[in-house]
Protein backbone atom coordinates (compact mmCIF):
# COMPACT_ATOMS: atom_id res chain seq x y z
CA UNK A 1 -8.37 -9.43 20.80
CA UNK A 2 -4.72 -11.13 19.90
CA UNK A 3 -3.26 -11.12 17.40
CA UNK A 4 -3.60 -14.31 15.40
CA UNK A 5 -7.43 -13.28 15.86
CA UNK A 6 -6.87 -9.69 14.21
CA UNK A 7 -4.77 -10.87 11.42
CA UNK A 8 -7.44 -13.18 10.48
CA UNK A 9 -9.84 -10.84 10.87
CA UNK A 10 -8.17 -8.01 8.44
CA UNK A 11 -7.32 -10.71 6.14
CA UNK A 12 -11.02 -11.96 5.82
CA UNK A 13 -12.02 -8.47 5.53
CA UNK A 14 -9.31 -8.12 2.39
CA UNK A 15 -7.92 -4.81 3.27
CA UNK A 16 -4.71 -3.94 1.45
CA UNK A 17 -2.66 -0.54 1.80
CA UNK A 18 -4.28 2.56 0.14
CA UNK A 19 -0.43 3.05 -1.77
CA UNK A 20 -1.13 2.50 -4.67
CA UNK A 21 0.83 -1.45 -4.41
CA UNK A 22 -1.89 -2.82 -2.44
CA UNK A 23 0.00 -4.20 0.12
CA UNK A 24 -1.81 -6.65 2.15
CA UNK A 25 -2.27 -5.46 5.69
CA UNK A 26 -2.39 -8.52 7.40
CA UNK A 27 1.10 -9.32 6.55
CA UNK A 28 1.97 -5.71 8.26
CA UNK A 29 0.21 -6.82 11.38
CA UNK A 30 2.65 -9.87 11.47
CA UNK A 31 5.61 -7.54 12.27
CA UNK A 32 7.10 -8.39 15.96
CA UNK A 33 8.65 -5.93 18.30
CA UNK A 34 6.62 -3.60 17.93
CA UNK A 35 6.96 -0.41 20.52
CA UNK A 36 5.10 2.63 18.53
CA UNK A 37 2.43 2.05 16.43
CA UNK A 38 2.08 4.54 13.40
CA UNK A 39 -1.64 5.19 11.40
CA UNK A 40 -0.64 7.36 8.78
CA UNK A 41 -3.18 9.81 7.96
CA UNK A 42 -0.55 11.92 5.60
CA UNK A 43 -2.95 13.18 2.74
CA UNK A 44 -0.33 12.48 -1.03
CA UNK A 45 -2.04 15.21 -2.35
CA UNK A 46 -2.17 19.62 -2.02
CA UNK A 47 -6.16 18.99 -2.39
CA UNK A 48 -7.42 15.79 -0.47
CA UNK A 49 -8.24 15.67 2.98
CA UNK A 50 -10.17 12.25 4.15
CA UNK A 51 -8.00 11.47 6.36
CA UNK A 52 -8.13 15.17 7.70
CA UNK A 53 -12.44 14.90 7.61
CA UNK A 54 -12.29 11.71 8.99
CA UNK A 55 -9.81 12.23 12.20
CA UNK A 56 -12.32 15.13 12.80
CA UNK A 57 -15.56 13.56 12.84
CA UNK A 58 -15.06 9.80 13.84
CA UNK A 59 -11.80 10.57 16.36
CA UNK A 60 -13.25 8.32 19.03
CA UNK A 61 -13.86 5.35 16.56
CA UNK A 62 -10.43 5.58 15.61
CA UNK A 63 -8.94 6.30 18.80
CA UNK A 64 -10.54 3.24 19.94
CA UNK A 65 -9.24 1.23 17.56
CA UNK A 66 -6.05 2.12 17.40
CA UNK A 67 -5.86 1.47 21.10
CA UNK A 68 -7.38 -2.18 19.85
CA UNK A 69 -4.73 -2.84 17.28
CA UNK A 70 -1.28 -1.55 19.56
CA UNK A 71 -2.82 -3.69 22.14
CA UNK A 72 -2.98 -6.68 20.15
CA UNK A 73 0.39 -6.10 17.83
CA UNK A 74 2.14 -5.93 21.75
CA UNK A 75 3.28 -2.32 21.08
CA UNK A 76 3.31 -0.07 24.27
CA UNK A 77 1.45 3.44 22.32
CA UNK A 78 -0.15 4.17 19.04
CA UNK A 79 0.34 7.40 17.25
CA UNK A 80 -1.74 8.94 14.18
CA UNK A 81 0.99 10.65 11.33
CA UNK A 82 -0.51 13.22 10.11
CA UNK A 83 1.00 16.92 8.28
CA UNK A 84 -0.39 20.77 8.28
């Protein structure tokens, strides 16, 4: 996949940052020069822990795709953010 074709793609799909602002990410995926990039899986509060469930039990999937979307932003490794 390039891309052009997963910018359109996200921006059918209408997914916008989980921040609170609702950033739109297909404006993110824009973004040239990319070397490293960053899926932040930093849970904002003491008690939630999606992010935590989720890199356990669907790792490959996400793996995967993060693989798909360095590849097509041009940036040489992808790394998951995450704290203890």
């Amino acid at each position: 996949m390039d891309r052009e074709e997963l910018v359109r793609k996200v921006f059918e799909a209408g997914v916008v940052g989980a921040g609170g602002a609702g950033f739109p990410t297909h404006a993110k995926l824009r973004a040239e020069g990319i070397n490293t990039y960053l899926i932040n899986a930093v849970e904002c509060e003491p008690l939630l822990e999606g992010d935590k469930v989720l890199l356990r039990t669907e790792a490959e999937n996400l793996v995967g795709t993060a693989r798909i979307v360095a590849e097509a932003m041009g940036a040489g490794r992808a790394a998951f953010v995450i704290k203890e």
